[in-house]
Each structure stands twice: as C-alpha cells, then as structure tokens.
Protein backbone atom coordinates (compact mmCIF):
# COMPACT_ATOMS: atom_id res chain seq x y z
CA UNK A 1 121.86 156.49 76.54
CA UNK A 2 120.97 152.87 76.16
CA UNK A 3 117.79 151.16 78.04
CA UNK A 4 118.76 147.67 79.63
CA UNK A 5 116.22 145.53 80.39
CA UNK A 6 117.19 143.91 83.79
CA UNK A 7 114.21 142.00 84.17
CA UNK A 8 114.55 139.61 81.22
CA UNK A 9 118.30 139.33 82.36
CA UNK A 10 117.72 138.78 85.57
CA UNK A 11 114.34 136.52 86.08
CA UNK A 12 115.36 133.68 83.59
CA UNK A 13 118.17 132.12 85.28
CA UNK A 14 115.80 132.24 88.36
CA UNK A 15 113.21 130.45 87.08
CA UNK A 16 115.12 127.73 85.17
CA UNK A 17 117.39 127.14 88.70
CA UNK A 18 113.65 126.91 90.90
CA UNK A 19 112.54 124.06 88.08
CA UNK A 20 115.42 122.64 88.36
CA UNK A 21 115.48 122.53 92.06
CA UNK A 22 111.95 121.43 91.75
CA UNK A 23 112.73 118.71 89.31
CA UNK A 24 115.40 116.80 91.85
CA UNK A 25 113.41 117.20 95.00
CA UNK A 26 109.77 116.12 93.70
CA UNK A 27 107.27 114.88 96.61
CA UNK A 28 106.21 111.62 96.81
CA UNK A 29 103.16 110.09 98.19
CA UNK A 30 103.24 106.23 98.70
CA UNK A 31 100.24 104.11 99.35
CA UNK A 32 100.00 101.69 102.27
CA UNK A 33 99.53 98.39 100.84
CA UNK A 34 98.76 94.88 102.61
CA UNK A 35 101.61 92.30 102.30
CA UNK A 36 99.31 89.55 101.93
CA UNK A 37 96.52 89.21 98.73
CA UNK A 38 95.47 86.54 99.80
CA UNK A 39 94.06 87.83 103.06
CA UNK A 40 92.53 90.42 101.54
CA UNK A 41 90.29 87.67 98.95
CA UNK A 42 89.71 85.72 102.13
CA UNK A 43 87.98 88.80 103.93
CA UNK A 44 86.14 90.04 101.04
CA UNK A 45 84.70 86.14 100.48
CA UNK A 46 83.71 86.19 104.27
CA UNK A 47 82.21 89.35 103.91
CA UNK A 48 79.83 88.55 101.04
CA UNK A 49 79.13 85.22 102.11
CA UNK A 50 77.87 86.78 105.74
CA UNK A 51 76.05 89.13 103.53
CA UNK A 52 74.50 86.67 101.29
CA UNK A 53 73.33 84.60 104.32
CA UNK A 54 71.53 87.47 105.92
CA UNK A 55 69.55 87.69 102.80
CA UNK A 56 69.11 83.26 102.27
CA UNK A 57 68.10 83.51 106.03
CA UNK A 58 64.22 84.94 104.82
CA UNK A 59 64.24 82.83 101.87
CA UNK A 60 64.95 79.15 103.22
CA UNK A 61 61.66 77.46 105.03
CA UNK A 62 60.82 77.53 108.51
CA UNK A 63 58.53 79.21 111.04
CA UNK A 64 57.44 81.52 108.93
CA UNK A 65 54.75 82.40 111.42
CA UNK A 66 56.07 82.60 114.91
CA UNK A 67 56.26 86.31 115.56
CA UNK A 68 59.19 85.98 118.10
CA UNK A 69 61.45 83.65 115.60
CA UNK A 70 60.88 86.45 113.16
CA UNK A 71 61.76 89.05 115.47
CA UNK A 72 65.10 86.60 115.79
CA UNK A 73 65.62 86.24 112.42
CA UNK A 74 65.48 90.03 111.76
CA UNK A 75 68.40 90.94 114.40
CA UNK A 76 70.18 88.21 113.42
CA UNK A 77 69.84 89.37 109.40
CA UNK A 78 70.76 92.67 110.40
CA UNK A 79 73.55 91.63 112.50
CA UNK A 80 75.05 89.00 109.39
CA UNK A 81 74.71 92.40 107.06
CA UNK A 82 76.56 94.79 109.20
CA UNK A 83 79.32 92.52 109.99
CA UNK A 84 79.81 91.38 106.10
CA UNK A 85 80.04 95.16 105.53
CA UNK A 86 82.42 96.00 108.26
CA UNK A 87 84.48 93.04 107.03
CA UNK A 88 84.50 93.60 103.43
CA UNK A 89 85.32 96.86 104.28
CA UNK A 90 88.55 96.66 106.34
CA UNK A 91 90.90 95.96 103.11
CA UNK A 92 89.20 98.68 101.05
CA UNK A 93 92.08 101.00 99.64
CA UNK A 94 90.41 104.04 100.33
CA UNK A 95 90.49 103.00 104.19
CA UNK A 96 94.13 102.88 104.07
CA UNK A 97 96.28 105.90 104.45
CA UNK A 98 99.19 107.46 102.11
CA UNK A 99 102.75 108.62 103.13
CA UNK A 100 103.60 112.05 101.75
CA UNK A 101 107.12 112.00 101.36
CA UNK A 102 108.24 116.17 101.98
CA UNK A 103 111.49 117.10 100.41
CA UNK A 104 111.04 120.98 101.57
CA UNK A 105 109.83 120.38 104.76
CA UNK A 106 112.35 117.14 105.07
CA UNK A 107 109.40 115.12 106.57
CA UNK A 108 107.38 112.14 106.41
CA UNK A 109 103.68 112.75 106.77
CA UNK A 110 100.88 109.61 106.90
CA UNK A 111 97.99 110.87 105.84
CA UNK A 112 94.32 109.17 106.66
CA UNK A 113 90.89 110.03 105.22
CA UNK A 114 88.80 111.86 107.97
CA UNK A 115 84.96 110.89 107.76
CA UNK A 116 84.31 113.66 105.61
CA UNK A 117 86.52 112.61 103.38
CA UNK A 118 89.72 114.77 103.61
CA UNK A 119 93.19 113.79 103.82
CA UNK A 120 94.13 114.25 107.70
CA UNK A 121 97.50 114.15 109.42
CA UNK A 122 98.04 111.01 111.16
CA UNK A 123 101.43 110.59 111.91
CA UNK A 124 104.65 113.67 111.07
CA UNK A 125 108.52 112.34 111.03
CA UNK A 126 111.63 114.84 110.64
CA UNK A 127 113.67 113.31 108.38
CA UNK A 128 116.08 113.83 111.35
CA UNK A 129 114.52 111.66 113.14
CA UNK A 130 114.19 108.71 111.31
CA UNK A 131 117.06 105.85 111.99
CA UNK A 132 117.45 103.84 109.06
CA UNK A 133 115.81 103.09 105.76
CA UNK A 134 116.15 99.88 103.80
CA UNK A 135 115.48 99.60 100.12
CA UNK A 136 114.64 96.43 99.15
CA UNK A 137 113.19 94.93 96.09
CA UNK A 138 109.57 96.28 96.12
CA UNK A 139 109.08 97.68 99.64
CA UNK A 140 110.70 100.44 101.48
CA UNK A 141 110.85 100.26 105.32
CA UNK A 142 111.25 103.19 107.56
CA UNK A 143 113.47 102.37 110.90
CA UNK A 144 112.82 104.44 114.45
CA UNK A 145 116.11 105.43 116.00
CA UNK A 146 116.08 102.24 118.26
CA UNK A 147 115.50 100.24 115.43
CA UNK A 148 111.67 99.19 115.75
CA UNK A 149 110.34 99.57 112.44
CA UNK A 150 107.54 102.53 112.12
CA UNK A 151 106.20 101.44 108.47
CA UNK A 152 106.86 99.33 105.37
CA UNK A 153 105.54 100.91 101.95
CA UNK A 154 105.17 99.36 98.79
CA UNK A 155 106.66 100.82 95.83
CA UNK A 156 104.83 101.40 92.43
CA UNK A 157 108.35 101.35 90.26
CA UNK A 158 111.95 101.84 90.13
CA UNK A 159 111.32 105.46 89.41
CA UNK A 160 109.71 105.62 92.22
CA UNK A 161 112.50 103.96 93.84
CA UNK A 162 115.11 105.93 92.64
CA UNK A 163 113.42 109.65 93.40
CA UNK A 164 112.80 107.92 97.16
CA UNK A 165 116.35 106.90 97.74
CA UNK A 166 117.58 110.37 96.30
CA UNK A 167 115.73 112.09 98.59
CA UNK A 168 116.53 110.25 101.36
CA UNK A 169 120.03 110.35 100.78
CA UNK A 170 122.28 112.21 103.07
CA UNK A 171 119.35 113.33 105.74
CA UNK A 172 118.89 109.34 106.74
CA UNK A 173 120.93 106.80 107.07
CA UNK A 174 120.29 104.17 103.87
CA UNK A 175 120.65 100.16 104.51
CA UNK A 176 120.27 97.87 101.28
C-alpha cells in the first residue's frame, strides 16, 4: 500500500496562485502633494520671518522701562511666535493625508494623522462609485459621478503609474 502525501501536492499550487494574485493587485498609498513649491517656500519664509521678529522685537531699543509697553510687547511676541508656527506649519508633509488605494476591498481610503498620531479614516470611495479617472503625466485625478473632481494625487513613478491604472482598470472608467 503506498502513502501519498496530499499536502505537499495540494498546498503548493495554492500558495504560488495567492502570490501571484497578490503580486497583480498590490495596494497603493499615494501622498497628497501641493501643486505649487513655490507657495510652500513663500509660507515657510513668512513663518520664520514672523518668528524671527517676535524674538528682534526684545532686542531693538525702546521703552525698555514702561511696564505697560512691555506687557504689549510680550502679547504681541507671543502672538508673532504662534502665528509663524501655525504658518510654517500648514505645508508640513506630515499634516497632509495619504490615499490608500484597496485592491481587495475595491476602495479608496484618505487617510489623516489623528492628534495622537495614528492614521485615521477621513474620507472611503467604492471603486463603484467613482466616475472617471484621468492619468496624466505626473498626477492622477479622481472624478465624482457628476464630474466634480474629489482629489488630484501626485505620482512618485511610472511604476507607480502603471500598478494604479491596472488596478483601476475595468472597476472605473479611465480618461487619458
């Protein structure tokens, strides 16, 4: 009587056809990025020069002993810092969220840092329910089904590029 082993038999092909599967429908997470650099320099110059000038405030001369003008001069330091913060700030990539491209779930998912840190669930999209798409040369653009646009992503490389468009393909409706 001869022992078959069924299990080598029968969990190889398995495993090779899940990689394989797994190989053609990789997720993808894109990064929101802004259109315009030069926006971005401008802020982050703003921001440390309203910074800087809450700190040349105490340095430059000038009724040094009035205790009300220093009371004036301290809100209005403290004011100069917090704004130059908050603006150097807004353009920071970790303040900007990701898109999680889902080819299991066929979903888009934006994802935002919480305060403690954690990715968090901003915005979910069926791929069913997405109207259009349109590649172009380094962005992507998501359509809704009325055709306002819901988000333009940025795209690191054509392989990127390519494993985007294959996924999309044949759940949403691709415009060049």
């Amino acid at each position: 009587m001869a022992v078959v082993d069924t299990r080598a038999n029968f969990s190889t092909p398995v495993v090779q056809k899940a990689a394989g599967a797994f190989e053609e429908n990789i997720p993808l997470i894109l990064n929101f990025r802004p259109d315009v650099t030069v926006q971005s320099v401008f802020l982050r110059v703003l921001g440390t020069a309203l910074v800087l000038s809450a700190a040349i405030m105490w340095v430059l001369p000038g009724a040094e002993g009035d205790s009300q003008l220093v009371l004036m001069k301290l809100g209005m330091s403290i004011f100069l810092l917090f704004c130059g913060l908050a603006v150097m700030m807004m353009n920071h990539p970790d303040a900007r969220p990701d898109a999680y491209f889902d080819p299991i779930r066929r979903e888009v998912r934006v994802l935002q840092k919480n305060n403690k840190g954690r990715p968090q669930t901003v915005l979910r999209r069926s791929y069913d329910t997405i109207g259009s798409v349109k590649f172009r040369e380094r962005t992507v653009e998501l359509f809704d089904m009325d055709g306002s646009p819901l988000m333009r992503l940025t795209l690191a490389s054509n392989e990127v590029r390519h494993a985007l468009r294959m996924q999309l393909s044949g759940a949403v409706p691709i415009s060049s």
